[in-house]
PDB file of N, CA and C in Angstrom:
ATOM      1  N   UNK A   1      19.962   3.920 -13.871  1.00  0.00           N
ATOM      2  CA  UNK A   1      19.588   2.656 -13.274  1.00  0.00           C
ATOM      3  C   UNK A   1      19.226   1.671 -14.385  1.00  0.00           C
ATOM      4  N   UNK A   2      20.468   0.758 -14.708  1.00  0.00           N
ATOM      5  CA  UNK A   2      19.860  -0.275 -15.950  1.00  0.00           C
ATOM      6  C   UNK A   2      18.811  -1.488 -15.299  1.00  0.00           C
ATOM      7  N   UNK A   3      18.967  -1.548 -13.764  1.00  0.00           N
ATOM      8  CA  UNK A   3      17.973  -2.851 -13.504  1.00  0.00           C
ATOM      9  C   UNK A   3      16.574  -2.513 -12.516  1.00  0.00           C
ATOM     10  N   UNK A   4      15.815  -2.965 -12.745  1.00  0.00           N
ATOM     11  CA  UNK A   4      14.897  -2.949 -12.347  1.00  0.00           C
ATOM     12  C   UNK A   4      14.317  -3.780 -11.126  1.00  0.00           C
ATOM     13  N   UNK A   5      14.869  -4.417 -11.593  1.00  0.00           N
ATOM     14  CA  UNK A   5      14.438  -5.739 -10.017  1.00  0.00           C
ATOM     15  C   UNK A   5      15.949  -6.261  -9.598  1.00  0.00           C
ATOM     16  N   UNK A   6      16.441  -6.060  -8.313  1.00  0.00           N
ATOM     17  CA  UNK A   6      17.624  -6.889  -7.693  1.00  0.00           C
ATOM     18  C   UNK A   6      17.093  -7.439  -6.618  1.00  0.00           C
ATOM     19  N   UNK A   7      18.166  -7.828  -6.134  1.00  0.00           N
ATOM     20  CA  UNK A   7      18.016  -8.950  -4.419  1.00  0.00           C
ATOM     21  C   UNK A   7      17.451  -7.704  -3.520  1.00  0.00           C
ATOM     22  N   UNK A   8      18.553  -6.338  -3.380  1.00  0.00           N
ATOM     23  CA  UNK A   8      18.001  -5.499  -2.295  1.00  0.00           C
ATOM     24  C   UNK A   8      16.307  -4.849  -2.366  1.00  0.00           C
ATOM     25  N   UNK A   9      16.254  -4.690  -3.959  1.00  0.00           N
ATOM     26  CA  UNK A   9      14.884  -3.709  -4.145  1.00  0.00           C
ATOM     27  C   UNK A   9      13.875  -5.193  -3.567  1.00  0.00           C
ATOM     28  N   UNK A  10      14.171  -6.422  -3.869  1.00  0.00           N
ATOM     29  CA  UNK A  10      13.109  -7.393  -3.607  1.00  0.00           C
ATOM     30  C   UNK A  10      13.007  -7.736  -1.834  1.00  0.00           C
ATOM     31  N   UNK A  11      14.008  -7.323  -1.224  1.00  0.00           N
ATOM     32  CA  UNK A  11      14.128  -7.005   0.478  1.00  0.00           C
ATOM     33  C   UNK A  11      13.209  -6.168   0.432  1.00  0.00           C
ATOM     34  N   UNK A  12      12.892  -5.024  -0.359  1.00  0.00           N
ATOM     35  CA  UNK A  12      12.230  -4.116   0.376  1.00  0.00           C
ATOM     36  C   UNK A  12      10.526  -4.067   0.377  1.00  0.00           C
ATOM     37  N   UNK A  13       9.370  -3.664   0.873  1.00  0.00           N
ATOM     38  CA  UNK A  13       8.066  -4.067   1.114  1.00  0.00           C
ATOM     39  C   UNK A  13       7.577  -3.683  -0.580  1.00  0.00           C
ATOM     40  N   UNK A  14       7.707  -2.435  -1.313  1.00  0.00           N
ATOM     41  CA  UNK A  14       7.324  -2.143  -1.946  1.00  0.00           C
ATOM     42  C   UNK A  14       8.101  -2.902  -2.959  1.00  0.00           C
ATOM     43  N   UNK A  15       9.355  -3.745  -3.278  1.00  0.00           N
ATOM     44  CA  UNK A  15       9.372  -4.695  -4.161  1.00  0.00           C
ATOM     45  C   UNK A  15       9.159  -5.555  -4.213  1.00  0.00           C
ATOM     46  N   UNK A  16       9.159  -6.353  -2.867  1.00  0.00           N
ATOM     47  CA  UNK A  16       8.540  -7.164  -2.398  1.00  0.00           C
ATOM     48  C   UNK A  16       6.789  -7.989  -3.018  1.00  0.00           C
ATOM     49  N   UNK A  17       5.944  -6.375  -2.954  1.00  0.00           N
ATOM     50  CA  UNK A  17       4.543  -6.479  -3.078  1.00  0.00           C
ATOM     51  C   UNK A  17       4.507  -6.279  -4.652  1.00  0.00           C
ATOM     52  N   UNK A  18       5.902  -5.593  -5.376  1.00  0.00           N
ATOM     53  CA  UNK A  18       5.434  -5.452  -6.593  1.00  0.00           C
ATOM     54  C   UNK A  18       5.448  -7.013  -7.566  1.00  0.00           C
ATOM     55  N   UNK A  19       6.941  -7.950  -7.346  1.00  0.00           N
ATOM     56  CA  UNK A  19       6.953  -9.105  -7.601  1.00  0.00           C
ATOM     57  C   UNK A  19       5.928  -9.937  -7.061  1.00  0.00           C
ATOM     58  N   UNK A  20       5.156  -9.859  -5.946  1.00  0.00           N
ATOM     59  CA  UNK A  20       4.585 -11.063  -5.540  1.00  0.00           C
ATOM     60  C   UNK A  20       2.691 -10.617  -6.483  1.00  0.00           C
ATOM     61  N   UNK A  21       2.835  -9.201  -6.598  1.00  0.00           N
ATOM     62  CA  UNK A  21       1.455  -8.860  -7.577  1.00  0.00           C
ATOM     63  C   UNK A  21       1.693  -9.276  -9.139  1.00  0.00           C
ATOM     64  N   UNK A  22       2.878  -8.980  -9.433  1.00  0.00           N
ATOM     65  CA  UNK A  22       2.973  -9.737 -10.931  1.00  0.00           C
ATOM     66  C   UNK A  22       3.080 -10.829 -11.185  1.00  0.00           C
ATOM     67  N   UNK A  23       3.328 -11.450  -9.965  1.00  0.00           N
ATOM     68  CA  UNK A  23       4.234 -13.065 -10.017  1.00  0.00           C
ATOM     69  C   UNK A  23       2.666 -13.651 -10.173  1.00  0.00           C
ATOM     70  N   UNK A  24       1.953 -13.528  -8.988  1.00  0.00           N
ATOM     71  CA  UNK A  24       0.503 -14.257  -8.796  1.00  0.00           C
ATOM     72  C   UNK A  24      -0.373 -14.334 -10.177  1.00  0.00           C
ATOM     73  N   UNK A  25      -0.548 -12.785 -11.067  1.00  0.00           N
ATOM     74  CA  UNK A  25      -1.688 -12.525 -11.815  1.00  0.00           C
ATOM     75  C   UNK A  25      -0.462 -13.740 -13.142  1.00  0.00           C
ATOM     76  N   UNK A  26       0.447 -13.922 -13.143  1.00  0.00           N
ATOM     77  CA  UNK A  26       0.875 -14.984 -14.593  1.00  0.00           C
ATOM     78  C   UNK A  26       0.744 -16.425 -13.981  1.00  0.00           C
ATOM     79  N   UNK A  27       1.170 -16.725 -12.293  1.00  0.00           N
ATOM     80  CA  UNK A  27       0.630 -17.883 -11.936  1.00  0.00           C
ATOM     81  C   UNK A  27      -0.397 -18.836 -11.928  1.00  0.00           C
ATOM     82  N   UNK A  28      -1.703 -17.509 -11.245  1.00  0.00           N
ATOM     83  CA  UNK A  28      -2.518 -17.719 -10.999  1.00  0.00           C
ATOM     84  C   UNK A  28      -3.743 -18.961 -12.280  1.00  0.00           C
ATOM     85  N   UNK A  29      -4.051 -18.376 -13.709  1.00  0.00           N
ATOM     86  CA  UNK A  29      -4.264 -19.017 -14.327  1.00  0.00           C
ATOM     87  C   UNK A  29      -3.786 -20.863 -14.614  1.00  0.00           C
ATOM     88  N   UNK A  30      -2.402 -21.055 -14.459  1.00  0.00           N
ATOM     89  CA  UNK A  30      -1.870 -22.339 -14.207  1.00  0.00           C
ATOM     90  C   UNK A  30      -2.118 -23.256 -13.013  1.00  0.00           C
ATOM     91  N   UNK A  31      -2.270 -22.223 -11.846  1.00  0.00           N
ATOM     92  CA  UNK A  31      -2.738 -23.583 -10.806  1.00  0.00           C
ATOM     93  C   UNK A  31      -4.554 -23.048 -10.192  1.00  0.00           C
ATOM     94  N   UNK A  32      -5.457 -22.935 -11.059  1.00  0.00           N
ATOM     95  CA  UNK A  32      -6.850 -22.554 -10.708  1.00  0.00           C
ATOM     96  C   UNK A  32      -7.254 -23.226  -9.418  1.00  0.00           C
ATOM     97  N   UNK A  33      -7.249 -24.423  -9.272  1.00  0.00           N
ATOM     98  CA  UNK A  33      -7.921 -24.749  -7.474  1.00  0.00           C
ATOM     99  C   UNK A  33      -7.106 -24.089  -6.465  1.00  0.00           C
ATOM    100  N   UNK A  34      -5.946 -23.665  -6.523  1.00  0.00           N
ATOM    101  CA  UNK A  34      -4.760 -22.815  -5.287  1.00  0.00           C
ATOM    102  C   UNK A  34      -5.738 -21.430  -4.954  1.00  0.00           C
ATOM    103  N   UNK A  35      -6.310 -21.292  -3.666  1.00  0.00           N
ATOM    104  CA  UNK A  35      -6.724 -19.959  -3.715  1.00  0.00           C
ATOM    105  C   UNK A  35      -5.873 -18.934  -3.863  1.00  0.00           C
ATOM    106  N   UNK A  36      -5.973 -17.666  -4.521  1.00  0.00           N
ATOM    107  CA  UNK A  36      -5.612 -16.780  -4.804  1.00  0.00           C
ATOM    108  C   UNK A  36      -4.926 -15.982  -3.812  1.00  0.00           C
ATOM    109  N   UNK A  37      -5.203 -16.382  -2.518  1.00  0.00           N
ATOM    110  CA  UNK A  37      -4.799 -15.631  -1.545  1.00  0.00           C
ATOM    111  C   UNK A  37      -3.747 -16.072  -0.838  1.00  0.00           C
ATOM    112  N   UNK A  38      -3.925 -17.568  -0.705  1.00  0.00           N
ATOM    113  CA  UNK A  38      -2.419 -18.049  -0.011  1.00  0.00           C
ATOM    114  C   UNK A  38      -1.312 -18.572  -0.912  1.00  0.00           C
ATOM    115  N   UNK A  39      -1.866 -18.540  -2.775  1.00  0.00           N
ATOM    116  CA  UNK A  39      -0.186 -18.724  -3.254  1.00  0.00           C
ATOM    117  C   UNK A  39       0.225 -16.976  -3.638  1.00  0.00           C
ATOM    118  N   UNK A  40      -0.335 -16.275  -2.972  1.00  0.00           N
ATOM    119  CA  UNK A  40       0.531 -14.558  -2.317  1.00  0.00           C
ATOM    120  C   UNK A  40       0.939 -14.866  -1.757  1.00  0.00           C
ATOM    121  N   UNK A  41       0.405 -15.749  -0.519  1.00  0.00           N
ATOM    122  CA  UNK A  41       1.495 -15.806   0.840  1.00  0.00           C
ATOM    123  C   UNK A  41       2.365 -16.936   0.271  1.00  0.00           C
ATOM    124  N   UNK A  42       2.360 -18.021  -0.163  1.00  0.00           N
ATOM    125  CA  UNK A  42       3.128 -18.634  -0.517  1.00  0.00           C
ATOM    126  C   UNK A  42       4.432 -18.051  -1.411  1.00  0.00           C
ATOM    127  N   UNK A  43       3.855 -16.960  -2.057  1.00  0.00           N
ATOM    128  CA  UNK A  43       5.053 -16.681  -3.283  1.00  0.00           C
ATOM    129  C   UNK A  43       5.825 -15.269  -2.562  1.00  0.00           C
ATOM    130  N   UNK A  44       5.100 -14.795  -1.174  1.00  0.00           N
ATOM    131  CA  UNK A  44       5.450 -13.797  -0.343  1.00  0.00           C
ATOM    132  C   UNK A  44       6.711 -13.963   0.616  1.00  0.00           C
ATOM    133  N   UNK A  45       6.435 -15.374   1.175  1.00  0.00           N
ATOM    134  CA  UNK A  45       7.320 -16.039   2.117  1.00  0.00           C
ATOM    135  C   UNK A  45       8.895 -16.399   1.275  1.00  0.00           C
ATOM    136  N   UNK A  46       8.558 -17.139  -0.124  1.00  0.00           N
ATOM    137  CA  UNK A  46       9.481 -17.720  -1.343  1.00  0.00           C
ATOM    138  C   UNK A  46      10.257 -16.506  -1.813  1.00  0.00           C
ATOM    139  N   UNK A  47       9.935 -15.048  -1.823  1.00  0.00           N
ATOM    140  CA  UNK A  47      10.332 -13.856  -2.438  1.00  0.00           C
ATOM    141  C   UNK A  47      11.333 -13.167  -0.859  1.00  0.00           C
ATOM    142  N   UNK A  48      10.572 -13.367   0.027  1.00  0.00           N
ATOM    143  CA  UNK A  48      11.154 -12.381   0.986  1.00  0.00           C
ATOM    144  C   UNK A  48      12.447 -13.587   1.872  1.00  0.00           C
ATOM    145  N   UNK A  49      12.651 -14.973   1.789  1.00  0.00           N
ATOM    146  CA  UNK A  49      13.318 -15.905   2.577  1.00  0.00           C
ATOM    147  C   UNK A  49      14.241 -15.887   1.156  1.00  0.00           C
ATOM    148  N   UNK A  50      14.336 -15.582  -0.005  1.00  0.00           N
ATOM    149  CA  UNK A  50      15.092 -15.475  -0.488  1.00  0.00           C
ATOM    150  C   UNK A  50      15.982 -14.334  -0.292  1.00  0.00           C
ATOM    151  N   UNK A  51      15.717 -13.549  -0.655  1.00  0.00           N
ATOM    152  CA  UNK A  51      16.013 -11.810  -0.525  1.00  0.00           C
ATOM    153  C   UNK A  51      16.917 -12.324   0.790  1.00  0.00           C
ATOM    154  N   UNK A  52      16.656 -12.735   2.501  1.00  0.00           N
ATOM    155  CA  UNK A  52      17.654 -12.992   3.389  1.00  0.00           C
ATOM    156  C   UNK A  52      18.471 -13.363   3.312  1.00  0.00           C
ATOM    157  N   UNK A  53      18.602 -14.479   2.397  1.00  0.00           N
ATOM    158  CA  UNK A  53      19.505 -15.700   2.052  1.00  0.00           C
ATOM    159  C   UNK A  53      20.291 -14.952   1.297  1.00  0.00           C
ATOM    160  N   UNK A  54      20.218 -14.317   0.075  1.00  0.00           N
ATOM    161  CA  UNK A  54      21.094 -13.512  -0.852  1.00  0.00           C
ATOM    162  C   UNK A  54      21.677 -12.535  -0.043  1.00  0.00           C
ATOM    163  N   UNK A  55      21.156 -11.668   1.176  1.00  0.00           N
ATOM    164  CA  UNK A  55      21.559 -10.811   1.395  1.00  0.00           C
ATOM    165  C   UNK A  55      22.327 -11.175   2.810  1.00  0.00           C
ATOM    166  N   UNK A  56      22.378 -12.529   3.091  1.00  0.00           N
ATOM    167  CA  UNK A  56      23.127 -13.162   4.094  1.00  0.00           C
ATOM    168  C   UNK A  56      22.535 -12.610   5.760  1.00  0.00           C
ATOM    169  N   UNK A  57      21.170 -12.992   5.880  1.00  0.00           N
ATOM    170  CA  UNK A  57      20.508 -12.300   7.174  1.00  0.00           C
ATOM    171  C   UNK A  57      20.560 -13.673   8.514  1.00  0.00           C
ATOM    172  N   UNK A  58      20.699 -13.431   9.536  1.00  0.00           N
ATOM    173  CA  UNK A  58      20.686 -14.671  10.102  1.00  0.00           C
ATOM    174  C   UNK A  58      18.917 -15.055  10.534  1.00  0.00           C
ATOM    175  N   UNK A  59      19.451 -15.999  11.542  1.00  0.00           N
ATOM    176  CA  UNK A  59      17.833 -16.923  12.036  1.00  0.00           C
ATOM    177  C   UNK A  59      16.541 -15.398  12.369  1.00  0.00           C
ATOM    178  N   UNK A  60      17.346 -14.338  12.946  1.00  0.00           N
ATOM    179  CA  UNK A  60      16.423 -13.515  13.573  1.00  0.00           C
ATOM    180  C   UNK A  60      15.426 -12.666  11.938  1.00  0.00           C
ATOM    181  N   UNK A  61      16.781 -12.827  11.229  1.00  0.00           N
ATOM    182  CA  UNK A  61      15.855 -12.128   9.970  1.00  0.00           C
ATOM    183  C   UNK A  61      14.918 -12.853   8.971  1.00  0.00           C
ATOM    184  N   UNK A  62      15.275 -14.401   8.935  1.00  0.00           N
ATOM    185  CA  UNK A  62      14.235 -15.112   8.502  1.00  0.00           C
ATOM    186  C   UNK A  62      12.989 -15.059   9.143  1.00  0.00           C
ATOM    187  N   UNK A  63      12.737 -15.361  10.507  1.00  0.00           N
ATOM    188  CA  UNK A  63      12.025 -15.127  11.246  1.00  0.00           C
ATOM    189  C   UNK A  63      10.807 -14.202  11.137  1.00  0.00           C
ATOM    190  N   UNK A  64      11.566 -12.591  10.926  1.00  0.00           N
ATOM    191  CA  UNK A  64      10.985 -11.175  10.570  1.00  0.00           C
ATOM    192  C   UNK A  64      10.805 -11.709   9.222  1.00  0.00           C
ATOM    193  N   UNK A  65      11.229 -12.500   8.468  1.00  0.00           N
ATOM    194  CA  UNK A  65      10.829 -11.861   7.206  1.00  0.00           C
ATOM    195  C   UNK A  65       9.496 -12.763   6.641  1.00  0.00           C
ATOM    196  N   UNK A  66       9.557 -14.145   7.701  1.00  0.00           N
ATOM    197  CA  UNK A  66       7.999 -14.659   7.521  1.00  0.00           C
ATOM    198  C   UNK A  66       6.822 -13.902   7.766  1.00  0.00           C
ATOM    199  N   UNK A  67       7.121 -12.833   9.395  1.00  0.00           N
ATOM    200  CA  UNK A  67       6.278 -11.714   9.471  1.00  0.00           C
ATOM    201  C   UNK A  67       6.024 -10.844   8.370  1.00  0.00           C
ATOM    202  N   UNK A  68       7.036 -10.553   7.874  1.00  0.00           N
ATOM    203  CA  UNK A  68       6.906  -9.335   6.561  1.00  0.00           C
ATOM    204  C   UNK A  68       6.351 -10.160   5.419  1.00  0.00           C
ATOM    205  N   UNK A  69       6.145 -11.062   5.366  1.00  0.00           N
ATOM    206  CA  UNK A  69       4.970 -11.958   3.916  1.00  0.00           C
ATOM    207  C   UNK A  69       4.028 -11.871   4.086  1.00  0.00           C
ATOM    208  N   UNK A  70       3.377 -11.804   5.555  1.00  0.00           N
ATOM    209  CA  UNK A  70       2.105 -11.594   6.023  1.00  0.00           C
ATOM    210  C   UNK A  70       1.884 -10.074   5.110  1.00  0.00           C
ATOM    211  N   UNK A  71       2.308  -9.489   5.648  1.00  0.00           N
ATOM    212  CA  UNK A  71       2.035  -7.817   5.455  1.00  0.00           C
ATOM    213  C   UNK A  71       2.175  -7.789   3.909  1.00  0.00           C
ATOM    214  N   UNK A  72       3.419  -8.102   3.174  1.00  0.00           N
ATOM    215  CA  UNK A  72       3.395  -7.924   1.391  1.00  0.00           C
ATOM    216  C   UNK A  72       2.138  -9.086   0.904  1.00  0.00           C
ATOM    217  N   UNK A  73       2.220  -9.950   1.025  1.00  0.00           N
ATOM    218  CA  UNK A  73       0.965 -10.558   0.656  1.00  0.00           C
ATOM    219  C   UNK A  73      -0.364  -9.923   0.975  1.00  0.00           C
ATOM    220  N   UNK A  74      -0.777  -9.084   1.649  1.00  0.00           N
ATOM    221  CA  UNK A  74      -1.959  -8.153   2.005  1.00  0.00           C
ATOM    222  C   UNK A  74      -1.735  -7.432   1.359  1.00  0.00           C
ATOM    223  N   UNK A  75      -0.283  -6.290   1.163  1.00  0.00           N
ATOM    224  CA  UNK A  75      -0.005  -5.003   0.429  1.00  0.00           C
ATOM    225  C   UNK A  75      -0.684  -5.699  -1.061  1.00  0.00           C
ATOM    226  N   UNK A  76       0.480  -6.676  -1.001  1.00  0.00           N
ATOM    227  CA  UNK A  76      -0.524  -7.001  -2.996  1.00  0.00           C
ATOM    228  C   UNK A  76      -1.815  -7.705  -3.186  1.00  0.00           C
ATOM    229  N   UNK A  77      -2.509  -7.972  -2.429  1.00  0.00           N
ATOM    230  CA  UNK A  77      -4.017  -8.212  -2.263  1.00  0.00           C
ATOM    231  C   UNK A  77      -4.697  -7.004  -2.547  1.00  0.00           C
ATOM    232  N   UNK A  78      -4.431  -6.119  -1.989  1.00  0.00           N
ATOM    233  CA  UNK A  78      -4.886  -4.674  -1.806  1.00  0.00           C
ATOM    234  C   UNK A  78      -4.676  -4.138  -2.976  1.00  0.00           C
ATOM    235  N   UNK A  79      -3.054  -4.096  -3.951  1.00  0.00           N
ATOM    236  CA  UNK A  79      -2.696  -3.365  -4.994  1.00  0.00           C
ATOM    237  C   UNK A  79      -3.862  -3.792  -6.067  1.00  0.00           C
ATOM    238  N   UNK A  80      -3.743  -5.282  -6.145  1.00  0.00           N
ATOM    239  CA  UNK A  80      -4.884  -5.860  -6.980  1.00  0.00           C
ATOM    240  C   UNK A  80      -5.983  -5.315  -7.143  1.00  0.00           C
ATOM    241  N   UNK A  81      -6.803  -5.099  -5.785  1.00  0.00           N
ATOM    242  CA  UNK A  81      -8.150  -4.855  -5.957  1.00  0.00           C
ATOM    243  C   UNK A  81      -8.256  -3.574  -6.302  1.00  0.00           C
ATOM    244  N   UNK A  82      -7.084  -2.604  -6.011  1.00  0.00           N
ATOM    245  CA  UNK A  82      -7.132  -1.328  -6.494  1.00  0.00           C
ATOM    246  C   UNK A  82      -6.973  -1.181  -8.133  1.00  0.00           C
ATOM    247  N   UNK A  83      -6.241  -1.839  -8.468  1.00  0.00           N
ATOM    248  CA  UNK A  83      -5.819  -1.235  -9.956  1.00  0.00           C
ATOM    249  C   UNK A  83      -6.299  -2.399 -10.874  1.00  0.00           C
ATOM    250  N   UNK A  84      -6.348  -4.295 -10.781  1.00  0.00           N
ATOM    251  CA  UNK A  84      -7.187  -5.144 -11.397  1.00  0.00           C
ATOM    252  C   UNK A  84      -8.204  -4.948 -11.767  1.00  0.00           C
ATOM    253  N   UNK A  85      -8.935  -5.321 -10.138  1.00  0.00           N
ATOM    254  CA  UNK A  85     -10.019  -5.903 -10.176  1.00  0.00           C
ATOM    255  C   UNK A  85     -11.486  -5.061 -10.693  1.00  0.00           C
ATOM    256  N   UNK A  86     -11.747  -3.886 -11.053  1.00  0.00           N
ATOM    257  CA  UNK A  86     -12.434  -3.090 -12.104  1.00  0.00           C
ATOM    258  C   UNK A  86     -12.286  -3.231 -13.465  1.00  0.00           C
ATOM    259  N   UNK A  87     -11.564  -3.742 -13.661  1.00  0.00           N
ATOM    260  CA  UNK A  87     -11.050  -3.573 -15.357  1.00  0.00           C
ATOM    261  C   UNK A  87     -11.494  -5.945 -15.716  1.00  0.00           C
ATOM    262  N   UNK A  88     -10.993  -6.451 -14.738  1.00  0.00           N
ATOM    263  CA  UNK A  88     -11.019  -7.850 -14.916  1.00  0.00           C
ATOM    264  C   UNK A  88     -12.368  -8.466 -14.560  1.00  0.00           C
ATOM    265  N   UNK A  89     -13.531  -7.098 -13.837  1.00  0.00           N
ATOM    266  CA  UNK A  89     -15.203  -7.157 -13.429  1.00  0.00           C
ATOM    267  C   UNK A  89     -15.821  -7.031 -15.042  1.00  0.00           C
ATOM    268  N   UNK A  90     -15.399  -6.095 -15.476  1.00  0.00           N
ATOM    269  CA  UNK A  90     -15.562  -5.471 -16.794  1.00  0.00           C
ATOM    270  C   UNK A  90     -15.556  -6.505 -18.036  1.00  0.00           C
ATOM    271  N   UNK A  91     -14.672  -6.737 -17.894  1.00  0.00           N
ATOM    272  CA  UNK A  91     -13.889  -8.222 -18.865  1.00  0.00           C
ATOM    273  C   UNK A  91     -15.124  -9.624 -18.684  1.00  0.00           C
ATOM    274  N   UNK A  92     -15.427  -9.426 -17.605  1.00  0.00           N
ATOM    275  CA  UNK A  92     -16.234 -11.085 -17.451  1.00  0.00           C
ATOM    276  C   UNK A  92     -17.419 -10.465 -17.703  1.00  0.00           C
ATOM    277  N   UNK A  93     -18.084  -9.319 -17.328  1.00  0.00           N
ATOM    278  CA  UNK A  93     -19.386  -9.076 -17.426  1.00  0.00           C
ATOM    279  C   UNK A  93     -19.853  -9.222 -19.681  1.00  0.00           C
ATOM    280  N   UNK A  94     -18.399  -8.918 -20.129  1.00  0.00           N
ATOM    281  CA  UNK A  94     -18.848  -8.737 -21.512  1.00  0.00           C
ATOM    282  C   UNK A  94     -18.970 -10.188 -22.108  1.00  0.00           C
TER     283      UNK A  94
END
């Protein structure tokens, strides 16, 4: 497997949540007043309405796939606080 990220792996929830967790933590610093939580959903909706479009889905799958930003934008909320947010508590306390 030479690639790591395509159109299909970014269809799916778990690539989905992995781009929209890396995408946010290099964003995030550049737009500081954007809460943290809705440019996930923002970059959730932008990641997964693409992925349809490339993969040629009609009205019913755009639709589902605004539903499915809800859910990857939570999945990578969640990844964050699991594997970040201890290490970035750590960092500010020093």
């Amino acid at each position: 497997m030479n690639e790591l990220m395509n159109w299909t792996t970014l269809g799916t929830m778990a690539g989905a949540t992995a781009a929209v967790l890396v995408i946010v933590q290099y964003v995030k610093p550049l737009i500081p007043k954007l809460d943290t939580r809705i440019m996930a959903l923002i970059l959730s909706v932008i990641v997964l309405e693409a992925a349809t479009a490339i993969s040629g889905g009609g009205v019913q799958e755009y639709a589902i796939a605004l539903l499915n930003a809800v859910i990857v934008a939570s999945a990578a909320m969640g990844s964050y606080e699991v594997t970040f947010k201890a290490s970035d508590d750590k960092k500010k306390e020093v």
